[in-house]
Protein backbone atom coordinates (compact mmCIF):
# COMPACT_ATOMS: atom_id res chain seq x y z
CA UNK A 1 0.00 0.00 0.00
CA UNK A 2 1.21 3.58 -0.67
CA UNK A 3 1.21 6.86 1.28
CA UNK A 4 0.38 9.76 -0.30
CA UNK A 5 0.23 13.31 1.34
CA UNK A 6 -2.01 15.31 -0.44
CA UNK A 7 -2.93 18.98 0.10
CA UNK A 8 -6.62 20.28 -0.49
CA UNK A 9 -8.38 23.72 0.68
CA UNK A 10 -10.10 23.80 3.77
CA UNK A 11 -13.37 23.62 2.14
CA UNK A 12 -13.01 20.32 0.45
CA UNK A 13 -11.81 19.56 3.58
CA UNK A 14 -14.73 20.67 5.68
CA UNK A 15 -16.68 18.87 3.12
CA UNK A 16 -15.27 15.40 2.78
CA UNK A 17 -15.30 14.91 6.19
CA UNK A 18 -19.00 16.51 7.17
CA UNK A 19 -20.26 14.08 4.24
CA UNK A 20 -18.37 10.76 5.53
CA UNK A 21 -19.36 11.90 9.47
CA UNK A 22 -22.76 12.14 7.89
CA UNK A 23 -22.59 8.53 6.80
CA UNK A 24 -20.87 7.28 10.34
CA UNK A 25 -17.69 7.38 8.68
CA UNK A 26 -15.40 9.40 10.36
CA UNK A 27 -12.20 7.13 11.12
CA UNK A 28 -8.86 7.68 8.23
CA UNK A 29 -9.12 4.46 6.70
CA UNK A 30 -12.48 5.94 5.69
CA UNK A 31 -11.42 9.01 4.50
CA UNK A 32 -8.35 6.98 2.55
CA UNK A 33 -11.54 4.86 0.58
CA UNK A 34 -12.88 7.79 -0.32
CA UNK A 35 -9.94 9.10 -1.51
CA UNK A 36 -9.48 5.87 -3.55
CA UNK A 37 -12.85 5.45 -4.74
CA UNK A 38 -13.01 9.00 -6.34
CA UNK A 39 -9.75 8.31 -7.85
CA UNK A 40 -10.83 5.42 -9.72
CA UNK A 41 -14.13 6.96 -10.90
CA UNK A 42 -12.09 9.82 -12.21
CA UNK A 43 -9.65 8.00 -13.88
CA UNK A 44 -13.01 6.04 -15.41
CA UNK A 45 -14.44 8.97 -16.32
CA UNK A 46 -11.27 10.31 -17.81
CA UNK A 47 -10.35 7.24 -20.20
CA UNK A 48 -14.14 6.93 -21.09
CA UNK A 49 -14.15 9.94 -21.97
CA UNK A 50 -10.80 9.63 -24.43
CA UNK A 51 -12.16 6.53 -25.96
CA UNK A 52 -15.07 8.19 -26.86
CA UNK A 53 -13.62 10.84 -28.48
CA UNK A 54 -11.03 9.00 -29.99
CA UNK A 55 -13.97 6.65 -31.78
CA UNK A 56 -16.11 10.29 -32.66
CA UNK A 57 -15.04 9.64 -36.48
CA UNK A 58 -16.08 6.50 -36.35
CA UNK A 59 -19.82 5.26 -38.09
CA UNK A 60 -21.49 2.50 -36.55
CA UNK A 61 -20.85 -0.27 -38.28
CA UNK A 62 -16.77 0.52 -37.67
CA UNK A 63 -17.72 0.76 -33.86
CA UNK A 64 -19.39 -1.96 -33.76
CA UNK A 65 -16.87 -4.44 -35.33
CA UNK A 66 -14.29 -2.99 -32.72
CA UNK A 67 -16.27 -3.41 -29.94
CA UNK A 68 -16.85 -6.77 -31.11
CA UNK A 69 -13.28 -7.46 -31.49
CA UNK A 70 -12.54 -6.45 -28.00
CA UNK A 71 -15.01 -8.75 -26.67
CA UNK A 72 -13.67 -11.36 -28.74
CA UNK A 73 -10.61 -11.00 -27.30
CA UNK A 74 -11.06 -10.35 -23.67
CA UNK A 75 -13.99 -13.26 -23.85
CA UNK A 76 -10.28 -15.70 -25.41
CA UNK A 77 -8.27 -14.50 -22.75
CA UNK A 78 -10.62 -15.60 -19.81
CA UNK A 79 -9.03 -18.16 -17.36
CA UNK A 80 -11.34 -20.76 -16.22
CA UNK A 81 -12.53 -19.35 -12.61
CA UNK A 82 -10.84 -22.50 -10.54
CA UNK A 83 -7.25 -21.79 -12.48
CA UNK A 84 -8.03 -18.10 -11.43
CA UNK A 85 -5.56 -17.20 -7.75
């Protein structure tokens, strides 16, 4: 696990921790989920965001055989769940 120190205004600060209190989450490792979980969903939102606009000159039928293609492959590269550790 990594440490990362992080500096945000007081507001955010205020904020985040008012909203997690809210939810009877007030101790660090709570605050460190949070942290995570918005991370992630940013970093979702970011790539999601890339694809799409990197497939915007793309018609249907050229989407469609790519997305196909990518669930060919991910479907081919599936590891029966009891060799999965």
């Amino acid at each position: 696990m990594a440490r990362w120190n992080i500096s945000v205004s007081s507001d955010i600060d205020t904020m985040v921790r008012t909203f997690l209190a809210d939810r009877g989450e007030g101790e660090s490792a709570d605050l460190s989920r949070f942290v995570e979980e918005a991370t992630r969903a940013r970093i979702f939102e970011l790539t999601a965001s890339q694809a799409k606009e990197a497939m915007s000159g793309l018609d249907e039928a050229e989407t469609n055989a790519l997305i196909g293609e990518a669930l060919d492959w991910a479907r081919s590269s599936e590891e029966p769940a009891a060799n999965k550790r």
